[in-house]
PDB file of N, CA and C in Angstrom:
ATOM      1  N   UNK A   1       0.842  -1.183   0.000  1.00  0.00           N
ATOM      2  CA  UNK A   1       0.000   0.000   0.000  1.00  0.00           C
ATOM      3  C   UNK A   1       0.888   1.247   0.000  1.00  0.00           C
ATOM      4  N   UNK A   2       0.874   2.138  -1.025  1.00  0.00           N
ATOM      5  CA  UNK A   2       1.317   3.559  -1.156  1.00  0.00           C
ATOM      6  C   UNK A   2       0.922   4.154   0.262  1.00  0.00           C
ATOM      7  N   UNK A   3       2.062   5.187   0.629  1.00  0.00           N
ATOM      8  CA  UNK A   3       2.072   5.696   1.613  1.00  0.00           C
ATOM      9  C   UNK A   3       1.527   7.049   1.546  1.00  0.00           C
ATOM     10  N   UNK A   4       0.184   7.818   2.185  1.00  0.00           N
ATOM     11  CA  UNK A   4      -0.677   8.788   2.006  1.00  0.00           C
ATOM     12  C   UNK A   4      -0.203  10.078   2.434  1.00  0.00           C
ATOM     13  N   UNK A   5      -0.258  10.928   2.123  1.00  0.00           N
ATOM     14  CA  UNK A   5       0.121  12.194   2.370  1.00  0.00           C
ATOM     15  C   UNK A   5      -0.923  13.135   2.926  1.00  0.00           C
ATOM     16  N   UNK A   6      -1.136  13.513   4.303  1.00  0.00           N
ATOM     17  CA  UNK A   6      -2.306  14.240   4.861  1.00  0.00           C
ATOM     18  C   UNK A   6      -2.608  15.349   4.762  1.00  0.00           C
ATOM     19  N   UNK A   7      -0.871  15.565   5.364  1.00  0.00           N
ATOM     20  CA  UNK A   7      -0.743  17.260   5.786  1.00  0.00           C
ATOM     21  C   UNK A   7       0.731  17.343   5.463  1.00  0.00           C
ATOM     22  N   UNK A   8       1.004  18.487   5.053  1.00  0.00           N
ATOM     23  CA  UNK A   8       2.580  18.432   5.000  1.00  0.00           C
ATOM     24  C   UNK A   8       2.382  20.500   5.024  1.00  0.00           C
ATOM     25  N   UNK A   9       3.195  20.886   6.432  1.00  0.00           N
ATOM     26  CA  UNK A   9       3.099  22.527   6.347  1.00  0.00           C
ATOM     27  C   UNK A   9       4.495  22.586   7.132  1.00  0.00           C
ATOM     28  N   UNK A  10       5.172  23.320   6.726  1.00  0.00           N
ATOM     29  CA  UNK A  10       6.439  23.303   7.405  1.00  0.00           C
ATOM     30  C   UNK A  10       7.205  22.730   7.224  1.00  0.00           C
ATOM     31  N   UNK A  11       7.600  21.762   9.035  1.00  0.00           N
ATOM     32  CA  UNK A  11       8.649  20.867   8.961  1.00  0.00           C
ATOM     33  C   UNK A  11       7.716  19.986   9.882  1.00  0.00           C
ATOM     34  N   UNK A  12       6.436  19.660   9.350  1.00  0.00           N
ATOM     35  CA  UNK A  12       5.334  18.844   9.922  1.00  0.00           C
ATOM     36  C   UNK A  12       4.705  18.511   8.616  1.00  0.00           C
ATOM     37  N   UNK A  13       4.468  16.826   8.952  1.00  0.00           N
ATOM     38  CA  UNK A  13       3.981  15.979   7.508  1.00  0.00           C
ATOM     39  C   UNK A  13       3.593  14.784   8.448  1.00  0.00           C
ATOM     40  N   UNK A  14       1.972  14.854   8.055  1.00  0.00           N
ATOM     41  CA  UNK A  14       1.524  13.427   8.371  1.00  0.00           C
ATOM     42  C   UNK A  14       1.200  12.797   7.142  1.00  0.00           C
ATOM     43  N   UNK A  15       1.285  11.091   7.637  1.00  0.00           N
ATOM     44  CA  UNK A  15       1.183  10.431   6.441  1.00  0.00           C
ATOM     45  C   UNK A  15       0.493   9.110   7.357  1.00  0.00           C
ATOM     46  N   UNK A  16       0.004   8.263   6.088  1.00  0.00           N
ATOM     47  CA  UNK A  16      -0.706   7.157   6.558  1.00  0.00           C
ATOM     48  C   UNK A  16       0.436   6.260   7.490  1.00  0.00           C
ATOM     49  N   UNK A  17       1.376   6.493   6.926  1.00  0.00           N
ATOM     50  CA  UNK A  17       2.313   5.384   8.008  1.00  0.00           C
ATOM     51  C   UNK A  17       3.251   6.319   8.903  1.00  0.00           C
ATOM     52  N   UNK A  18       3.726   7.772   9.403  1.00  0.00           N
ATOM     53  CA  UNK A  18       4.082   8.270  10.034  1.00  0.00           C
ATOM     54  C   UNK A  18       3.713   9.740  10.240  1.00  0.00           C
ATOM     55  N   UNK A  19       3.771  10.259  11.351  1.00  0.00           N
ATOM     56  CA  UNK A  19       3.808  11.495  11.897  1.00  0.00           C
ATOM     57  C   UNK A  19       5.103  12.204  12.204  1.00  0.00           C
ATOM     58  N   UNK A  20       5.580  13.238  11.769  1.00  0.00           N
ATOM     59  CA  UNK A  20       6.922  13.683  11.141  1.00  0.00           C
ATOM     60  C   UNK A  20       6.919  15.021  11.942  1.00  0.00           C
ATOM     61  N   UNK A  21       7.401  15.638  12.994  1.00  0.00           N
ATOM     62  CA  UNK A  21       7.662  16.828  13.720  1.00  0.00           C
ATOM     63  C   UNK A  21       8.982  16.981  13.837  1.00  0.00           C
ATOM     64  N   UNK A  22       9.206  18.517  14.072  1.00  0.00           N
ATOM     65  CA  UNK A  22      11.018  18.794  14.077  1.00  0.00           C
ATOM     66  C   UNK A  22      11.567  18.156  14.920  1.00  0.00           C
ATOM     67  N   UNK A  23      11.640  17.558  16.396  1.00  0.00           N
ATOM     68  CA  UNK A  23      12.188  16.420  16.745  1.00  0.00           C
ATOM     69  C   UNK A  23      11.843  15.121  16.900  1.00  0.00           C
ATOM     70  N   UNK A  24      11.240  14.762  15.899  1.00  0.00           N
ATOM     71  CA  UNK A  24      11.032  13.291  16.607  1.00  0.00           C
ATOM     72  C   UNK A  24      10.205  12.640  15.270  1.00  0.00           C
ATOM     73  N   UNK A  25       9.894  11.828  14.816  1.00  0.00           N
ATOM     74  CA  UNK A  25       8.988  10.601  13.659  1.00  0.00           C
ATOM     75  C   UNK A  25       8.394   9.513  14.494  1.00  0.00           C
ATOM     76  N   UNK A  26       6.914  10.103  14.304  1.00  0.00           N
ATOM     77  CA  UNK A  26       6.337   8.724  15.075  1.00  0.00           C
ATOM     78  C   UNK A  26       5.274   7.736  14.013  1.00  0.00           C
ATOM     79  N   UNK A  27       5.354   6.117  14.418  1.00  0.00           N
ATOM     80  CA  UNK A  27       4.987   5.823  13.944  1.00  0.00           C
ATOM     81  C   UNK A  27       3.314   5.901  14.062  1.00  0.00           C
ATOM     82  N   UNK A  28       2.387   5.818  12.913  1.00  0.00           N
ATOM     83  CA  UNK A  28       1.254   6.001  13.055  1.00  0.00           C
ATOM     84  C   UNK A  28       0.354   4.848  14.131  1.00  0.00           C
ATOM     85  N   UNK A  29       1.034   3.449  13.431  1.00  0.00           N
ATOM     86  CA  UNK A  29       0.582   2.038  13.795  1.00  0.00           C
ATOM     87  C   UNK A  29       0.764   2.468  15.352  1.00  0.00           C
ATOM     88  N   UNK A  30       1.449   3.073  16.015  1.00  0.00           N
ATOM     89  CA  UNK A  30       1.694   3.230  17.266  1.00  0.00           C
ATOM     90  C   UNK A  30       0.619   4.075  17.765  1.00  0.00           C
ATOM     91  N   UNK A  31      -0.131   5.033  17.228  1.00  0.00           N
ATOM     92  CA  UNK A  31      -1.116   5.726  17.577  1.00  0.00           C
ATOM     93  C   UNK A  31      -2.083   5.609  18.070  1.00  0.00           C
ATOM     94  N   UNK A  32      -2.625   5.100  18.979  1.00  0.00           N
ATOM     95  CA  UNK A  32      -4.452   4.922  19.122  1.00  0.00           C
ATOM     96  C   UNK A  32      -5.277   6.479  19.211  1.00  0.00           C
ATOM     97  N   UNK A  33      -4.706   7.218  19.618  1.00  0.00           N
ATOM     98  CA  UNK A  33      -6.184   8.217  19.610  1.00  0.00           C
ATOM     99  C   UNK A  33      -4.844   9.980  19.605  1.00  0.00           C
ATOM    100  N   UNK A  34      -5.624  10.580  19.046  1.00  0.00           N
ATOM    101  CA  UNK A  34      -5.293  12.267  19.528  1.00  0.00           C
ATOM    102  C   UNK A  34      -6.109  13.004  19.745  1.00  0.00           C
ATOM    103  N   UNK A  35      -5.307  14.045  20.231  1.00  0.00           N
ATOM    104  CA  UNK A  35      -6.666  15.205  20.579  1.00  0.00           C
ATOM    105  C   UNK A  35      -5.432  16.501  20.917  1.00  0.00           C
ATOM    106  N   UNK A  36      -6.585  17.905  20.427  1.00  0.00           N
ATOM    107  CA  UNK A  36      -5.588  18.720  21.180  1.00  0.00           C
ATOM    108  C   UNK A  36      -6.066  19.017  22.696  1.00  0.00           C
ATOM    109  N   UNK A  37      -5.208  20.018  23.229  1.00  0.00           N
ATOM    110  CA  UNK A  37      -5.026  20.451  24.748  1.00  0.00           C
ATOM    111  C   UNK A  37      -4.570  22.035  23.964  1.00  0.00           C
ATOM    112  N   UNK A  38      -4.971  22.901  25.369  1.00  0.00           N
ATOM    113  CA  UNK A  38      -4.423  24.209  25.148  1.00  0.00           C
ATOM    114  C   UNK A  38      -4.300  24.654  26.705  1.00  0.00           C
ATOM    115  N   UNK A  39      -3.073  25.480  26.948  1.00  0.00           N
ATOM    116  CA  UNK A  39      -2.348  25.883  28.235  1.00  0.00           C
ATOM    117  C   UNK A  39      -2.424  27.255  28.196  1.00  0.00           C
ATOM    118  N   UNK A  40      -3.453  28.243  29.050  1.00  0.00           N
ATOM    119  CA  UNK A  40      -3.190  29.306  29.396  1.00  0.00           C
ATOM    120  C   UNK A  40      -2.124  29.673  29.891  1.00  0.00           C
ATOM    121  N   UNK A  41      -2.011  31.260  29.594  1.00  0.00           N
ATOM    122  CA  UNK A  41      -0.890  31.402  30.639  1.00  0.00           C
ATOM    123  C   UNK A  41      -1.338  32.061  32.051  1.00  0.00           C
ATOM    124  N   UNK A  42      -0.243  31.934  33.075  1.00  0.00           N
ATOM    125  CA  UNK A  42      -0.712  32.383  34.213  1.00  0.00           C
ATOM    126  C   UNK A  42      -0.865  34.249  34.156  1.00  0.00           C
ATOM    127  N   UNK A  43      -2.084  34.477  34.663  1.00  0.00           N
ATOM    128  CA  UNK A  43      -2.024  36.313  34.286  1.00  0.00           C
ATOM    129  C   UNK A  43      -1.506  36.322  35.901  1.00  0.00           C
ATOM    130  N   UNK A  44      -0.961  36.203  36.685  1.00  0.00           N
ATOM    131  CA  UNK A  44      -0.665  36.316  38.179  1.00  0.00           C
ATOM    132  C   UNK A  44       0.279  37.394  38.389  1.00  0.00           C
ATOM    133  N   UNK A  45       1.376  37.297  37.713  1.00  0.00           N
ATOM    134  CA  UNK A  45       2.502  38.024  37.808  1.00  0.00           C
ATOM    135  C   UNK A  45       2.184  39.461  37.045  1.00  0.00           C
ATOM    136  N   UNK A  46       1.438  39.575  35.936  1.00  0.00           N
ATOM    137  CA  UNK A  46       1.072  40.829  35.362  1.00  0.00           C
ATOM    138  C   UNK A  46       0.325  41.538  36.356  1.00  0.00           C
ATOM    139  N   UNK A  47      -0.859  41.061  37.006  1.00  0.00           N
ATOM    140  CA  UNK A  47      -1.744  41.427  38.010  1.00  0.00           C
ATOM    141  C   UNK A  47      -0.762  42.003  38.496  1.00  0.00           C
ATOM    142  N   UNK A  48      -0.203  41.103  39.819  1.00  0.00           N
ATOM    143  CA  UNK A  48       0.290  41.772  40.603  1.00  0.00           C
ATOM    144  C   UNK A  48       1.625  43.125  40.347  1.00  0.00           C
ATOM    145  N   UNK A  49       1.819  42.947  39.114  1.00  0.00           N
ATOM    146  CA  UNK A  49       2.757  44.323  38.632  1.00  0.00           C
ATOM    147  C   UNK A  49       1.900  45.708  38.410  1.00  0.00           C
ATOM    148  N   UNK A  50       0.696  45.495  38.201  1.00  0.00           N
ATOM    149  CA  UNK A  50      -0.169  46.067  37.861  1.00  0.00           C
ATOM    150  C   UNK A  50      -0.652  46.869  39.145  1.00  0.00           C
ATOM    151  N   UNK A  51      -0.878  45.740  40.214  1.00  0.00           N
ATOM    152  CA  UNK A  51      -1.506  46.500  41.987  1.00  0.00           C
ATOM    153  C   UNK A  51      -0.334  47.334  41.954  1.00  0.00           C
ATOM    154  N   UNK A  52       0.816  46.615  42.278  1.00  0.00           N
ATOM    155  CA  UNK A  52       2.097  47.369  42.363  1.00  0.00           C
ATOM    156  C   UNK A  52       2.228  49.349  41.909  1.00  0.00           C
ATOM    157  N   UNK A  53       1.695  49.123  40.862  1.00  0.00           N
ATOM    158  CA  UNK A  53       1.757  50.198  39.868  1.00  0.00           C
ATOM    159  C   UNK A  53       0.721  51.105  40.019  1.00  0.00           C
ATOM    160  N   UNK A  54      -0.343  50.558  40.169  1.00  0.00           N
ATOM    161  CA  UNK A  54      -1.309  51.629  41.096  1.00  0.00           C
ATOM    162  C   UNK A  54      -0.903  52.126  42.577  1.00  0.00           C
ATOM    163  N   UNK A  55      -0.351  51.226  43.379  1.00  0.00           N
ATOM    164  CA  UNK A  55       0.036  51.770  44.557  1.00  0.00           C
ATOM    165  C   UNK A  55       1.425  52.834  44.450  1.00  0.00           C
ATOM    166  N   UNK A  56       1.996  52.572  43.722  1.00  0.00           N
ATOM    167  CA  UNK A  56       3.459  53.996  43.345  1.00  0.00           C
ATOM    168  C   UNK A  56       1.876  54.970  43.000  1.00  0.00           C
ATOM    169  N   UNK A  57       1.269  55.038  42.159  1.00  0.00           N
ATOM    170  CA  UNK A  57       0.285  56.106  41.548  1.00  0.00           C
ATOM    171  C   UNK A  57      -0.129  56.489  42.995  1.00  0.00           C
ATOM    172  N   UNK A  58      -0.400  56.083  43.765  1.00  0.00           N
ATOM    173  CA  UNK A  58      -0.877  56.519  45.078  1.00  0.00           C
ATOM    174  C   UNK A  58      -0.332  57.081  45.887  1.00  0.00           C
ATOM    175  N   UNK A  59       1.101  56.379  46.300  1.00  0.00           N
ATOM    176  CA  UNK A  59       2.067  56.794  46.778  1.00  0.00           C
ATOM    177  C   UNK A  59       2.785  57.936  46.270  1.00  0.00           C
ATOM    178  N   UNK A  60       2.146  58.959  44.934  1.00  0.00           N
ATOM    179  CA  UNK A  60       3.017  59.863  44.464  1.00  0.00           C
ATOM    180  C   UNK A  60       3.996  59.377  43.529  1.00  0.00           C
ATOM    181  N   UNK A  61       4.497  58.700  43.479  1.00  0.00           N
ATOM    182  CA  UNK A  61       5.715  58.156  43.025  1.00  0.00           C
ATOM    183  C   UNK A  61       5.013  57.448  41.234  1.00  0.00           C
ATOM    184  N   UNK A  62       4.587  58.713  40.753  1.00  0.00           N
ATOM    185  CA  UNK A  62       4.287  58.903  39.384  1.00  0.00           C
ATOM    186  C   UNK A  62       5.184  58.023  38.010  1.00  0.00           C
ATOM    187  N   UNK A  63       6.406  58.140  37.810  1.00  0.00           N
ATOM    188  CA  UNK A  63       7.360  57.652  36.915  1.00  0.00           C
ATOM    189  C   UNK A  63       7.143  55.605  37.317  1.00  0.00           C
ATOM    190  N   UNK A  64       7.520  55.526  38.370  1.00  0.00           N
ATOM    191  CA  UNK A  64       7.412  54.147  38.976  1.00  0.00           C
ATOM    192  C   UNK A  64       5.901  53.986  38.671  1.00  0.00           C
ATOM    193  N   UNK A  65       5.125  54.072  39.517  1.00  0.00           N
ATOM    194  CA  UNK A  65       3.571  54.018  39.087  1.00  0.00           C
ATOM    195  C   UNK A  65       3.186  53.481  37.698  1.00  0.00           C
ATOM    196  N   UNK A  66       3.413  54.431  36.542  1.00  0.00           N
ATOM    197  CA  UNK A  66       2.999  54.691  35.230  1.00  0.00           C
ATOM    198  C   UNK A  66       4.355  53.838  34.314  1.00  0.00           C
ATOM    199  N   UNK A  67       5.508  53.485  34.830  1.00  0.00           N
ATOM    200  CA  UNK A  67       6.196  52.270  34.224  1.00  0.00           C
ATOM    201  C   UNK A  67       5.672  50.615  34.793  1.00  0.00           C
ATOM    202  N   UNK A  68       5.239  51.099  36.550  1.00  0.00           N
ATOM    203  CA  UNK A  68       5.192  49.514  36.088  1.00  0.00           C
ATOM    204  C   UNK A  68       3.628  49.296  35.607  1.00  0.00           C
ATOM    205  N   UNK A  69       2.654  50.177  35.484  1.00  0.00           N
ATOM    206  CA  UNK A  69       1.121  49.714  34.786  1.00  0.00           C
ATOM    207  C   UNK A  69       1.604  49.591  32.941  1.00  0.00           C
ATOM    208  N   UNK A  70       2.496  50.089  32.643  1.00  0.00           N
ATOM    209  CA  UNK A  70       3.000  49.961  31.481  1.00  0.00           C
ATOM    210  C   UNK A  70       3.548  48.958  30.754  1.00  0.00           C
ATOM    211  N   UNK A  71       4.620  48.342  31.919  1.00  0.00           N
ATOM    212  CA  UNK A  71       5.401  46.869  32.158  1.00  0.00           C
ATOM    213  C   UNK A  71       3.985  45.446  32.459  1.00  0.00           C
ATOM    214  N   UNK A  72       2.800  46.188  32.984  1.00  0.00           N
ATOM    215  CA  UNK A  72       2.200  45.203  33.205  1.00  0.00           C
ATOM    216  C   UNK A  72       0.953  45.138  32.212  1.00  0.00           C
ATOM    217  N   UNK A  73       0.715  45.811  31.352  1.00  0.00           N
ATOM    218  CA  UNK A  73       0.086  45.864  30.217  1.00  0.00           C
ATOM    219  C   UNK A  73       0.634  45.361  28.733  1.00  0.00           C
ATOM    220  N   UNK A  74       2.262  45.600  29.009  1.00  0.00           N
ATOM    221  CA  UNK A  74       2.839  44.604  27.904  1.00  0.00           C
ATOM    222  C   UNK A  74       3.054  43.540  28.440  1.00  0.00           C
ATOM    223  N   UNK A  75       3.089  42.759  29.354  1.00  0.00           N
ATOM    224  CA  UNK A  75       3.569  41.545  30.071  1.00  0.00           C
ATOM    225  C   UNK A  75       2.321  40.724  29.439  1.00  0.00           C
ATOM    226  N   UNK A  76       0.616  41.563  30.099  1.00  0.00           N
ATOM    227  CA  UNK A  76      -0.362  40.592  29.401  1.00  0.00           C
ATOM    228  C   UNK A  76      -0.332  40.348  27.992  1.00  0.00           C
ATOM    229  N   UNK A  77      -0.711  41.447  27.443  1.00  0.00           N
ATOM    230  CA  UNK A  77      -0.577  41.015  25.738  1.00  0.00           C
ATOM    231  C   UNK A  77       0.466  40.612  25.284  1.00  0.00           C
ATOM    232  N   UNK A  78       1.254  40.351  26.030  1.00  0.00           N
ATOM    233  CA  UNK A  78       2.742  39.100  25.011  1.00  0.00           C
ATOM    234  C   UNK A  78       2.171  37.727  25.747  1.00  0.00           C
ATOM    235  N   UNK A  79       1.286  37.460  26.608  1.00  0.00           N
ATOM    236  CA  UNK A  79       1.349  36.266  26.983  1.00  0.00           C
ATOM    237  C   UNK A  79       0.527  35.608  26.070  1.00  0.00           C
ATOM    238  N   UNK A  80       0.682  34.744  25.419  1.00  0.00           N
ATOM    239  CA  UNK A  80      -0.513  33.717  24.440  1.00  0.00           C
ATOM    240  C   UNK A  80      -0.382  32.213  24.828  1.00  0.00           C
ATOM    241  N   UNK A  81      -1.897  32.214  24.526  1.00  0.00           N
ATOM    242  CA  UNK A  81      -2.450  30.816  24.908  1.00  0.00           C
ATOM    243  C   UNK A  81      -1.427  29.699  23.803  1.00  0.00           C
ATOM    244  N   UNK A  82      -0.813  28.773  24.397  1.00  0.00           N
ATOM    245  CA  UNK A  82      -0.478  27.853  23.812  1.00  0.00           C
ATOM    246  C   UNK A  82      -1.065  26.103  23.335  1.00  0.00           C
ATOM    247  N   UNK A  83      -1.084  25.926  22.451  1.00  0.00           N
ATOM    248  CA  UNK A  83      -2.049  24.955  21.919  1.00  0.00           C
ATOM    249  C   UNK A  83      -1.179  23.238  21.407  1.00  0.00           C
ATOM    250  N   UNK A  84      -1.389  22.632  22.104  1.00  0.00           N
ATOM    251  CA  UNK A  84      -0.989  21.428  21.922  1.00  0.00           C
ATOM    252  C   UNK A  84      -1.329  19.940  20.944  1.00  0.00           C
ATOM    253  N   UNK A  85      -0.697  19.054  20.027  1.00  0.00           N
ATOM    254  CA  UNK A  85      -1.078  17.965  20.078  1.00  0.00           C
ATOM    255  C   UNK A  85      -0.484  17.116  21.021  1.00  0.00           C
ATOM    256  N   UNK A  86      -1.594  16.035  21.476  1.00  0.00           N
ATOM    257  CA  UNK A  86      -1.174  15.336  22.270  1.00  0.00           C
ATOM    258  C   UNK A  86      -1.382  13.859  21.862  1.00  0.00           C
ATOM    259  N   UNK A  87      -0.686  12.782  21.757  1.00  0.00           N
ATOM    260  CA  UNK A  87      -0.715  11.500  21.196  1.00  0.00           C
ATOM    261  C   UNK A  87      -1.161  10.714  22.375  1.00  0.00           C
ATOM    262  N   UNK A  88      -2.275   9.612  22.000  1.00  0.00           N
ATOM    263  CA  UNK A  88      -2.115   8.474  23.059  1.00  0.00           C
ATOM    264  C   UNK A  88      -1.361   7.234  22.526  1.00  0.00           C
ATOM    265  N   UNK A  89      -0.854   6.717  22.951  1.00  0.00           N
ATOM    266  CA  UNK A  89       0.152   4.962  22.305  1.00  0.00           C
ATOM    267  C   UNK A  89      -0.055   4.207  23.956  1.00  0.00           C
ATOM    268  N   UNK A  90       0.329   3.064  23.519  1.00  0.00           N
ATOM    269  CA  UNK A  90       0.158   2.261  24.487  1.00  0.00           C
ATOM    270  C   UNK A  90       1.197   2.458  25.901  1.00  0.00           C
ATOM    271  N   UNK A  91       1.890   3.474  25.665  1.00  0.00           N
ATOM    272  CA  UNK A  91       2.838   3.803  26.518  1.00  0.00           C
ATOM    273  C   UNK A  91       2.367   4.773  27.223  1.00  0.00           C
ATOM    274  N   UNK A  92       0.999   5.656  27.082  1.00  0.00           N
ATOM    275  CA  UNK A  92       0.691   6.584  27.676  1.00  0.00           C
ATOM    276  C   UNK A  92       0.460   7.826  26.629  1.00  0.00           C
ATOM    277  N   UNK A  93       0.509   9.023  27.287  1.00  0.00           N
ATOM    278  CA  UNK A  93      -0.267  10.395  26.121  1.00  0.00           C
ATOM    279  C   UNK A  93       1.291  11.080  25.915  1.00  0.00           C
ATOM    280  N   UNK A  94       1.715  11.718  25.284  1.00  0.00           N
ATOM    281  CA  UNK A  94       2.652  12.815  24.721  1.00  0.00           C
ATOM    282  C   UNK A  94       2.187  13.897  24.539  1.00  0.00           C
ATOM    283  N   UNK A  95       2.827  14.716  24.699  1.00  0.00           N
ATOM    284  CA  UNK A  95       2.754  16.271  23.854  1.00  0.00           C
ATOM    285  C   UNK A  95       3.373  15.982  22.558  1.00  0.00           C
ATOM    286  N   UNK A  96       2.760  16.087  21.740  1.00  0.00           N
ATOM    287  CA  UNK A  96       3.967  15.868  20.053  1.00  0.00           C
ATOM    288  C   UNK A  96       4.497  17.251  19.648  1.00  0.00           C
ATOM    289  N   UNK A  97       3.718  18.308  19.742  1.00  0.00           N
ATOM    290  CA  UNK A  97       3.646  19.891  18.820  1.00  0.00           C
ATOM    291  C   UNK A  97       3.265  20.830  19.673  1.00  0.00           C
ATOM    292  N   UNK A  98       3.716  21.799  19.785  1.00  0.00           N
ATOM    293  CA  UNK A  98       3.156  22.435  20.551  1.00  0.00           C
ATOM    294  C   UNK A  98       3.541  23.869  19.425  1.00  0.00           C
ATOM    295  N   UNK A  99       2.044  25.143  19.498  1.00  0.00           N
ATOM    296  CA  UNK A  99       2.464  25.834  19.078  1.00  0.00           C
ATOM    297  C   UNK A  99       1.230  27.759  19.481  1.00  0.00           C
ATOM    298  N   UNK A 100       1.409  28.520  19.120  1.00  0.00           N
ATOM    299  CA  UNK A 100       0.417  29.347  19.622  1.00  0.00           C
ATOM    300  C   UNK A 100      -0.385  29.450  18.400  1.00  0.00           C
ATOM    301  N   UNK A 101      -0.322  29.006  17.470  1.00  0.00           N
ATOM    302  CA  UNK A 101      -1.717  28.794  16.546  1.00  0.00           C
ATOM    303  C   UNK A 101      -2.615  27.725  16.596  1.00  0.00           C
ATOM    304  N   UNK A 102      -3.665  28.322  16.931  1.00  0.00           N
ATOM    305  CA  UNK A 102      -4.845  27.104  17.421  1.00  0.00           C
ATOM    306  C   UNK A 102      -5.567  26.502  15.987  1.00  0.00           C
ATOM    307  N   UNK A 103      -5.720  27.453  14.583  1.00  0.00           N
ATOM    308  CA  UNK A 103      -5.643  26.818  13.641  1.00  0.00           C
ATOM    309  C   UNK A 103      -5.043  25.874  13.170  1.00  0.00           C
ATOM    310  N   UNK A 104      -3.907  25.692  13.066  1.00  0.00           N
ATOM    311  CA  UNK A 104      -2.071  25.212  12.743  1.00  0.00           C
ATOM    312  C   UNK A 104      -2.482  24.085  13.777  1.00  0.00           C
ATOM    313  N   UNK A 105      -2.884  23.920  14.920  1.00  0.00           N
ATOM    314  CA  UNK A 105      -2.994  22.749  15.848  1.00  0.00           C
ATOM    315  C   UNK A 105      -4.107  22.166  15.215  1.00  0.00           C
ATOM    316  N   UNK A 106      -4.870  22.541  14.953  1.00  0.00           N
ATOM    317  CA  UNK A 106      -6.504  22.079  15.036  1.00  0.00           C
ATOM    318  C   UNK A 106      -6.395  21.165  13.118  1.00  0.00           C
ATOM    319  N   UNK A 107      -5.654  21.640  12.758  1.00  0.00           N
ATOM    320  CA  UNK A 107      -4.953  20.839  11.277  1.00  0.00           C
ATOM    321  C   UNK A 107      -4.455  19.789  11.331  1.00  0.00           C
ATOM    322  N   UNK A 108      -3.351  20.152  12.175  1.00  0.00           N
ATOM    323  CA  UNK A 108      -3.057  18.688  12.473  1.00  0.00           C
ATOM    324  C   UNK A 108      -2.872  17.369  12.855  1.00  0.00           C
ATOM    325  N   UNK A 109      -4.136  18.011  14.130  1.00  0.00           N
ATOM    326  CA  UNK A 109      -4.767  16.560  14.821  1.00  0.00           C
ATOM    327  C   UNK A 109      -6.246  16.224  13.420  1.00  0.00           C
ATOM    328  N   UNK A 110      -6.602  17.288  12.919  1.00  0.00           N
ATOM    329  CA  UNK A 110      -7.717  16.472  11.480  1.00  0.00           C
ATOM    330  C   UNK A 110      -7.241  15.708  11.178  1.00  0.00           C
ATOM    331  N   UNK A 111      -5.575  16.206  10.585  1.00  0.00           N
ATOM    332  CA  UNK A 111      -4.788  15.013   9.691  1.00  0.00           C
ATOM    333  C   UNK A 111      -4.749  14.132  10.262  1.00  0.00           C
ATOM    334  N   UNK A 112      -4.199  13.931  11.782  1.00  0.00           N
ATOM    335  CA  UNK A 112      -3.818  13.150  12.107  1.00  0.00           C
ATOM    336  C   UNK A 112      -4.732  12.033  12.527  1.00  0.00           C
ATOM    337  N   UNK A 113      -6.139  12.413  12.656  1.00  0.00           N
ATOM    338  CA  UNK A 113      -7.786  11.547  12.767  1.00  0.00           C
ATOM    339  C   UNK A 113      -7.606  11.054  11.666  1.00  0.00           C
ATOM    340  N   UNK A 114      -7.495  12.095  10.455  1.00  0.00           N
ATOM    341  CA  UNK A 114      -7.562  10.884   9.074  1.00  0.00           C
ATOM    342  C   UNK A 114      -6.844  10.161   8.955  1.00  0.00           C
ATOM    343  N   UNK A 115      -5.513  10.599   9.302  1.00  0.00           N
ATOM    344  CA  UNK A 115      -4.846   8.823   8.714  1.00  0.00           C
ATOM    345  C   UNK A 115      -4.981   8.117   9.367  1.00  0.00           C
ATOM    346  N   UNK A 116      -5.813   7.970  11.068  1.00  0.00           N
ATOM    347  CA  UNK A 116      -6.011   6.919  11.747  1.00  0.00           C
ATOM    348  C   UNK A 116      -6.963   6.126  11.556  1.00  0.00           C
ATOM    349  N   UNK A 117      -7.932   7.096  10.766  1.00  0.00           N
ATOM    350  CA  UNK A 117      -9.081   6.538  10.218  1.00  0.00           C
ATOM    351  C   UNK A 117      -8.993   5.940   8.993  1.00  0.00           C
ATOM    352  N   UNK A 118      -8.308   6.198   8.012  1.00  0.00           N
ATOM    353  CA  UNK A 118      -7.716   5.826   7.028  1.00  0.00           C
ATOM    354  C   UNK A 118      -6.990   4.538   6.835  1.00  0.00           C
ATOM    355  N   UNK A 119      -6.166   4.137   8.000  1.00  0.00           N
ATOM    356  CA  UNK A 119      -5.731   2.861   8.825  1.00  0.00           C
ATOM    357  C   UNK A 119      -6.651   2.138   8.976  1.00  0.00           C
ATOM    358  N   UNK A 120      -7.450   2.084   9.217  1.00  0.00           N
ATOM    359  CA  UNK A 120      -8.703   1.431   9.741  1.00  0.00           C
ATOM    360  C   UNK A 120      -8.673   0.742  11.259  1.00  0.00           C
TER     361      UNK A 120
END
């Protein structure tokens, strides 16, 4: 049987007989199930730069104040949700990919349903 071509974007290519990521080639036959996962990030540390930064505003202490609500307004918007595939095999689940496009994830666990399904 010719070997199927699912997805191929990058330096990521699924195929009926393997799953191909920048470190690692797994075999498909090894696969029983995927799914993605996605990992917020913690907003904890922005918060609290943020109280911080209102209390200098309070305290007078204007320059401090208005850098760290500044420091803590870029801290949130650089943080992004990160989006995972995760493999099950008989050895347990993996992370295979991990990346901050939830499209780009959500592709390649399809592919990776089809060629399992495709397997039969």
């Amino acid at each position: 049987m010719e070997e199927q071509t699912f997805l191929s974007l990058d330096d990521v290519k699924v195929t009926s007989a393997r799953f191909i990521v920048p470190s690692q080639t797994f075999a498909m036959a090894g696969i029983t199930s995927v799914k993605n996962s996605e990992q917020r990030p913690t907003r904890v540390y922005p918060i609290w730069c943020g109280i911080f930064g209102v209390v200098a505003l309070i305290a007078d202490a204007y320059a401090v104040g208005i850098g760290l609500l500044v420091l803590a307004a870029v801290w949130w918007i650089g943080q992004k949700t990160q989006y995972h595939v995760v493999l099950a095999t008989a050895g347990g689940e993996m992370t295979a990919l991990t990346s901050k496009d939830r499209a780009y994830i959500s592709n390649v666990v399809k592919a990776l349903n089809d060629s399992i399904v495709a397997r039969g």
